[in-house]
N, C-alpha and C. Protein backbone atom coordinates (compact mmCIF):
# COMPACT_ATOMS: atom_id res chain seq x y z
N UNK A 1 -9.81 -108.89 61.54
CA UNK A 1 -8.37 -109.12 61.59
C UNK A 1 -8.04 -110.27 62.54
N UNK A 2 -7.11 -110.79 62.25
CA UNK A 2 -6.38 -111.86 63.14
C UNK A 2 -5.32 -111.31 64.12
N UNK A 3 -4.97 -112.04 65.37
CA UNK A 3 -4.20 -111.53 66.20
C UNK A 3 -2.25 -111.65 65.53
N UNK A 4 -2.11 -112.07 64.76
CA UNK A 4 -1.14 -112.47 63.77
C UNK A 4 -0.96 -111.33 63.02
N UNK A 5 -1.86 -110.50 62.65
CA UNK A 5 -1.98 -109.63 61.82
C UNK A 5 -1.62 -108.24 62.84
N UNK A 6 -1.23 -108.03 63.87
CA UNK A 6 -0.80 -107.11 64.80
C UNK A 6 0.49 -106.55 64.71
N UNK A 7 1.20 -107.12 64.61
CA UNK A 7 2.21 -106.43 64.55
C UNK A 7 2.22 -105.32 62.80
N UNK A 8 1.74 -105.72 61.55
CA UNK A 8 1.95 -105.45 60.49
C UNK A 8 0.54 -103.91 60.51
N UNK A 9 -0.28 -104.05 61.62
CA UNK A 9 -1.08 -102.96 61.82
C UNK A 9 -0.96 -102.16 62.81
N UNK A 10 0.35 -102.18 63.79
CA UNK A 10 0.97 -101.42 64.11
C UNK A 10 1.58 -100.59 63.48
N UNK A 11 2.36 -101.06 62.98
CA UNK A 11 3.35 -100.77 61.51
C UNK A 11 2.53 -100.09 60.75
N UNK A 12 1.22 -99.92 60.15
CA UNK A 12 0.54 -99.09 59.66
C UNK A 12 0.07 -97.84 60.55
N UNK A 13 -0.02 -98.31 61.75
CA UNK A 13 -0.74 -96.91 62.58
C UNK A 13 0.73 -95.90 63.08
N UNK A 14 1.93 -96.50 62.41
CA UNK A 14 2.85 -95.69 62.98
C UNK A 14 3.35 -94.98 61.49
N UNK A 15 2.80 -95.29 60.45
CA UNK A 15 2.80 -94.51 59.25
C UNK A 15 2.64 -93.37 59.34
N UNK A 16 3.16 -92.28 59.16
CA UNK A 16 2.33 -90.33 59.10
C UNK A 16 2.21 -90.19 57.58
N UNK A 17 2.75 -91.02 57.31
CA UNK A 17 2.39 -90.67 55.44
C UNK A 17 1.07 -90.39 55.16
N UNK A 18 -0.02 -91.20 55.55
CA UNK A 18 -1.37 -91.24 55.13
C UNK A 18 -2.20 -91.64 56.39
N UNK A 19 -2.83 -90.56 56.76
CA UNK A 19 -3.73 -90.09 58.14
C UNK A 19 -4.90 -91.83 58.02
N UNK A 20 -5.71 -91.73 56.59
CA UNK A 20 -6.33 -92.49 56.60
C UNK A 20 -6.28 -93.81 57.19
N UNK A 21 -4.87 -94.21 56.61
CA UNK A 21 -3.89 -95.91 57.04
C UNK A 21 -4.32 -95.38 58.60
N UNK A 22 -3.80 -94.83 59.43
CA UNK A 22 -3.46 -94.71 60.58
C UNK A 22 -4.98 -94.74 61.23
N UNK A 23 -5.87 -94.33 60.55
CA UNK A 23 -7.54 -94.82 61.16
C UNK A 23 -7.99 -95.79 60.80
N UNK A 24 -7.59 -96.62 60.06
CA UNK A 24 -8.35 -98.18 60.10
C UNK A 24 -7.19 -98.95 60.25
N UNK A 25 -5.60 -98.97 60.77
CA UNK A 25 -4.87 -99.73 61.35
C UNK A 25 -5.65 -99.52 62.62
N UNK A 26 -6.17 -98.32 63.36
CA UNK A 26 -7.06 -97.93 64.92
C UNK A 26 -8.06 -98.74 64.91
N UNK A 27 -9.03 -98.70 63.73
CA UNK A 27 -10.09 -99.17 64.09
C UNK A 27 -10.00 -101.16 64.12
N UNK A 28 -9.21 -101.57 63.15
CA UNK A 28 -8.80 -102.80 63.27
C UNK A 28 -8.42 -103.40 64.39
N UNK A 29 -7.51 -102.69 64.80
CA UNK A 29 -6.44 -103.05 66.62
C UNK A 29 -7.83 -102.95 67.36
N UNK A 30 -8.87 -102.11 67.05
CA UNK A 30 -9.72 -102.12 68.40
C UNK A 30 -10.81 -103.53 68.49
N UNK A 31 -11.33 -103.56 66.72
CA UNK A 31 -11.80 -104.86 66.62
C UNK A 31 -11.07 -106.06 67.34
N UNK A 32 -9.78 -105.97 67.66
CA UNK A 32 -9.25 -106.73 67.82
C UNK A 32 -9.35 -107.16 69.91
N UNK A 33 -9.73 -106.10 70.49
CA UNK A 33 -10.07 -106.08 71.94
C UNK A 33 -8.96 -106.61 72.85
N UNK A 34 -8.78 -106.73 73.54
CA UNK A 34 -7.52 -107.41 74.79
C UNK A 34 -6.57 -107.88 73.60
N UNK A 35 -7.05 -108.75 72.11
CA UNK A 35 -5.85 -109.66 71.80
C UNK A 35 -4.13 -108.30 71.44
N UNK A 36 -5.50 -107.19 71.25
CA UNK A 36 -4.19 -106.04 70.35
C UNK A 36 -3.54 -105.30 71.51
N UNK A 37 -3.34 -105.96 72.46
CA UNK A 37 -2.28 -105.19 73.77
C UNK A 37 -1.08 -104.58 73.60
N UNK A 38 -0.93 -105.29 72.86
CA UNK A 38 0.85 -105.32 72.32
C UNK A 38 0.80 -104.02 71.26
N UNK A 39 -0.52 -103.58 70.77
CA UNK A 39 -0.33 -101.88 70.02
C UNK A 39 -0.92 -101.17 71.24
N UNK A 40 -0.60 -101.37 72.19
CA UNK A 40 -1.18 -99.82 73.56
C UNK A 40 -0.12 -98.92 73.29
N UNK A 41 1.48 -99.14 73.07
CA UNK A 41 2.32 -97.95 73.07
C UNK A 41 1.91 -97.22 71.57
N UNK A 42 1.80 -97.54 70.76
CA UNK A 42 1.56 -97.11 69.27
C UNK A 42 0.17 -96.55 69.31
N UNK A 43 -0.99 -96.77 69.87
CA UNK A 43 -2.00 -96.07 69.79
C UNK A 43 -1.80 -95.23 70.59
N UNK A 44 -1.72 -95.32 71.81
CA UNK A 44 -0.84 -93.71 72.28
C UNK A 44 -0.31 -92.98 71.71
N UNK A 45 0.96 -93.30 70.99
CA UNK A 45 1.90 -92.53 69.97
C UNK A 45 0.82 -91.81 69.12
N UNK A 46 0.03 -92.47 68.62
CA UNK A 46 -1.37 -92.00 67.30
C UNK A 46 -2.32 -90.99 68.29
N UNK A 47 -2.04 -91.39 69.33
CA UNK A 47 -3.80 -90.29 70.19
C UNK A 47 -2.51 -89.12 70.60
N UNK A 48 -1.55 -89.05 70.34
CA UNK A 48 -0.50 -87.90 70.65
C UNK A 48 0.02 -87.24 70.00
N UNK A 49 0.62 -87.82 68.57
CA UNK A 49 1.19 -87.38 67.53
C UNK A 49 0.50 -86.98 66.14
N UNK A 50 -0.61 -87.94 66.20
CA UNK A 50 -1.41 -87.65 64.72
C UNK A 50 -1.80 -86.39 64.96
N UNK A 51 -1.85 -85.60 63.38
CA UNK A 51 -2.56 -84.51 63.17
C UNK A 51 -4.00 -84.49 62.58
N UNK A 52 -3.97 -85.95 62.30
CA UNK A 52 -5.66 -86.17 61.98
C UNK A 52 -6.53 -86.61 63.07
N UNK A 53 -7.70 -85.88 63.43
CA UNK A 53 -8.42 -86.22 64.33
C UNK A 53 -8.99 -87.35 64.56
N UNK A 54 -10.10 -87.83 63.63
CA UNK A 54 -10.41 -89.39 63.26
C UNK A 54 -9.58 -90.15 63.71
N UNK A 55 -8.48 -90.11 63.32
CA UNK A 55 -7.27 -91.34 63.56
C UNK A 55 -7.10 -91.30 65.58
N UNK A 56 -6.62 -90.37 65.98
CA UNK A 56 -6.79 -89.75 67.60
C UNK A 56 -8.04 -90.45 68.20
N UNK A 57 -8.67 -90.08 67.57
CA UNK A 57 -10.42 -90.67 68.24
C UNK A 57 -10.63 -92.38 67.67
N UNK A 58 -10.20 -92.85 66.96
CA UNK A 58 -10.47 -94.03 66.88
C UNK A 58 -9.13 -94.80 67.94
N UNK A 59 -7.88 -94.38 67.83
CA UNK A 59 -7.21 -94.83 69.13
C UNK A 59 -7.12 -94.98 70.57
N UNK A 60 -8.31 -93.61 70.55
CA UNK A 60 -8.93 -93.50 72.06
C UNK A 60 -9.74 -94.69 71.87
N UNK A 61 -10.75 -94.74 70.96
CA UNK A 61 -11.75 -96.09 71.02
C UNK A 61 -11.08 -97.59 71.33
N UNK A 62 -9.91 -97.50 70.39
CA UNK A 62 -9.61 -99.09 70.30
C UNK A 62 -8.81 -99.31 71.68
N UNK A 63 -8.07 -98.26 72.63
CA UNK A 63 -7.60 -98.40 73.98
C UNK A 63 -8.93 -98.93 74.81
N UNK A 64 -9.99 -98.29 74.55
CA UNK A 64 -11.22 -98.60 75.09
C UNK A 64 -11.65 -99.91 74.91
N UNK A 65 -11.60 -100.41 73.67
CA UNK A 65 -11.60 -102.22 72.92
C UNK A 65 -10.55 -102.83 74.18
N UNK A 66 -9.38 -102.37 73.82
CA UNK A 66 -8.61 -103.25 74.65
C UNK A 66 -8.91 -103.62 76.03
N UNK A 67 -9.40 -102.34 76.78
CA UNK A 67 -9.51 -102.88 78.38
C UNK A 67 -9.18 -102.58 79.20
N UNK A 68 -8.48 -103.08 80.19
CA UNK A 68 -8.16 -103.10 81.22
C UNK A 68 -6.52 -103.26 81.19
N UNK A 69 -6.17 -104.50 80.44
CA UNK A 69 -4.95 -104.37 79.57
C UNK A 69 -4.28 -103.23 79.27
N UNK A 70 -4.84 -102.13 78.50
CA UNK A 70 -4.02 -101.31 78.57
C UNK A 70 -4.07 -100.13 79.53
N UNK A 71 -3.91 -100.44 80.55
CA UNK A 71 -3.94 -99.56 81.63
C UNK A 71 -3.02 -98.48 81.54
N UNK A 72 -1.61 -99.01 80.99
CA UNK A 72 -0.49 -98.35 80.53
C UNK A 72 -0.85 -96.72 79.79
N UNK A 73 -2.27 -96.84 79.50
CA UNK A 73 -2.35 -95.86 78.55
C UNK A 73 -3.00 -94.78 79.31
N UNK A 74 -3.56 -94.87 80.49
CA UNK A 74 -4.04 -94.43 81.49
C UNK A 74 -3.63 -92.23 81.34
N UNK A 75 -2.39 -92.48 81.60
CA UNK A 75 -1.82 -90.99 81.66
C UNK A 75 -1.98 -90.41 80.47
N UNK A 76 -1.64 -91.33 79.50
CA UNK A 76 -1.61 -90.41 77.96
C UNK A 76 -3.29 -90.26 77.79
N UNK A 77 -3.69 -91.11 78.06
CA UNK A 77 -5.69 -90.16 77.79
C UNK A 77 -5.85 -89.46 78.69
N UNK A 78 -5.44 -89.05 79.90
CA UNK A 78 -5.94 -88.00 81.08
C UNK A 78 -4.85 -86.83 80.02
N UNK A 79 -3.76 -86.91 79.47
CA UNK A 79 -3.24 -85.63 79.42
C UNK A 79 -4.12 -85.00 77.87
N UNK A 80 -4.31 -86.10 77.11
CA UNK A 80 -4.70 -85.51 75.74
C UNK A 80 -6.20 -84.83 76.22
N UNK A 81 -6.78 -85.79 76.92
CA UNK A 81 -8.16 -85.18 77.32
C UNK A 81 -8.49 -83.91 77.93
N UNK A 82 -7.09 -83.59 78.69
CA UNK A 82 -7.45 -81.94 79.02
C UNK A 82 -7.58 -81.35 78.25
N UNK A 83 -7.10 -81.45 76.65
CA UNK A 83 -7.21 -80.03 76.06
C UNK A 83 -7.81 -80.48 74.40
N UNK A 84 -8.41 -81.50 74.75
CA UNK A 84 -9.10 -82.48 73.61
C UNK A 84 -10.35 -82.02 72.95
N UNK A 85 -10.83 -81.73 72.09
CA UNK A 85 -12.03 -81.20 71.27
C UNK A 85 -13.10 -82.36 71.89
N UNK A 86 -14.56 -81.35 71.78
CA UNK A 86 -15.15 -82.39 72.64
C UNK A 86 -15.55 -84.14 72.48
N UNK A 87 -15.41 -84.08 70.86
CA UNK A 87 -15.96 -85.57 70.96
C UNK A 87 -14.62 -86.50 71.44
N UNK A 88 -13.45 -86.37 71.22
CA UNK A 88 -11.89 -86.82 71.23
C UNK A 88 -11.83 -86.75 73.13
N UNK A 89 -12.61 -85.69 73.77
CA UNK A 89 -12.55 -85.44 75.41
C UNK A 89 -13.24 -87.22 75.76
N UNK A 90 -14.34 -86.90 75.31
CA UNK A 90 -15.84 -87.98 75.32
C UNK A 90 -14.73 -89.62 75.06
N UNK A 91 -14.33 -89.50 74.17
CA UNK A 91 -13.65 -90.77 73.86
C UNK A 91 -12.63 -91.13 74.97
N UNK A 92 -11.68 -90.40 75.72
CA UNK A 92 -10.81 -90.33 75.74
C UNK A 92 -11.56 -90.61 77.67
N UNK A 93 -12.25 -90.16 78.40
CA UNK A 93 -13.05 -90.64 79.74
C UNK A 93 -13.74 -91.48 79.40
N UNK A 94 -14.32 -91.77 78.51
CA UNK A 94 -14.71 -93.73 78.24
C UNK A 94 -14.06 -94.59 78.63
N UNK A 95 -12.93 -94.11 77.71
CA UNK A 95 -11.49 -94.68 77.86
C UNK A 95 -10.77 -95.15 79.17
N UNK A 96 -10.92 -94.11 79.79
CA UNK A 96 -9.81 -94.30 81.14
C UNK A 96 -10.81 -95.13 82.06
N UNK A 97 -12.21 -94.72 81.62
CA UNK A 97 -13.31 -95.45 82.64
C UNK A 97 -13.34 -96.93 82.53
N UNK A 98 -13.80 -97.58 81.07
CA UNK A 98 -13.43 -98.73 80.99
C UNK A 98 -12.47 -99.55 81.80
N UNK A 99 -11.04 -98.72 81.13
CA UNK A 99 -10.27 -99.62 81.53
C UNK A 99 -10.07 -99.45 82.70
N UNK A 100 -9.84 -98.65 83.57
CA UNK A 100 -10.21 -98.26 85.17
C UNK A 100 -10.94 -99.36 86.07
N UNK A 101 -12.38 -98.94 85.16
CA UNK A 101 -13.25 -99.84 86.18
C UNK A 101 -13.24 -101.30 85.80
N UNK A 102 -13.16 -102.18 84.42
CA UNK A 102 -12.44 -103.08 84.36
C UNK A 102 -11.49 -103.81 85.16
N UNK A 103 -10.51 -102.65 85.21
CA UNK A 103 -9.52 -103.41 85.77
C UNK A 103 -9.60 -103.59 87.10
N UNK A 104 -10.60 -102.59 88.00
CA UNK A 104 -10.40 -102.54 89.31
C UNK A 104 -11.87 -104.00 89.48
N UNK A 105 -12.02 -104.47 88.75
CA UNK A 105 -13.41 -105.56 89.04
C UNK A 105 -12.02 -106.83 88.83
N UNK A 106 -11.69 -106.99 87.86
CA UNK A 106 -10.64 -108.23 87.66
C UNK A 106 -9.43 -108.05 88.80
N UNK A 107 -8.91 -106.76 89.88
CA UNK A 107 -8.15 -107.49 90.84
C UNK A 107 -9.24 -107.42 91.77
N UNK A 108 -10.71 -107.22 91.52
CA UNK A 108 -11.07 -107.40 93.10
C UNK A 108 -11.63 -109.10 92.80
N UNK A 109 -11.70 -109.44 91.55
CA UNK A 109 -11.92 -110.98 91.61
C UNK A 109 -11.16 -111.68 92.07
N UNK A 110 -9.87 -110.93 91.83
CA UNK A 110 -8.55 -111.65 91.41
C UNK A 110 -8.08 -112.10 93.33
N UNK A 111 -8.70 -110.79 94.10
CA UNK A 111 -8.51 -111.28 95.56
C UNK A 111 -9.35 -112.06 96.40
């Protein structure tokens, strides 16, 4: 995918019509790494609201793609992860770790 192509795969991951759309709009945004920042509130919305698991677990992944960037997403994976089935738990402390420790290496460069 192209970074152009973000907003229109947001727009798919905020679909509930079809669980499927909503796991490869996830897995796309994650291919997409730091450029798909701008879907951190919407993959949240998906690791919170979907009733399909796949879709949940690939949004935990693609927050993980993103980085450090979406730090924003920080609380919503500590809360889903308390009570998260185990592979969706697993995804979801990757998650916060990445972008955590990421981010805490880029401000200690940054000083």
């Amino acid at each position: 995918p192209s970074v152009s192509e973000v907003p229109a795969l947001i727009a798919l991951l905020s679909d509930q019509s079809d669980s499927e759309i909503s796991y490869w709009a996830a897995t796309l945004l994650g291919r997409l790494g730091p450029q798909a920042v701008d879907a951190t509130q919407s993959l949240c919305d998906c690791l919170q609201d979907s009733s399909f698991l796949p879709a949940k677990e690939r949004a935990a992944w693609a927050l993980m793609e993103i980085g450090p960037t979406a730090s924003d997403a920080i609380p919503v994976l500590q809360s889903v992860c308390e009570s998260a089935p185990a592979r969706l738990h697993l995804l979801c402390h990757r998650a916060m770790k990445v972008i955590g420790t990421m981010g805490s290496l880029v401000a200690q460069r940054a000083a």
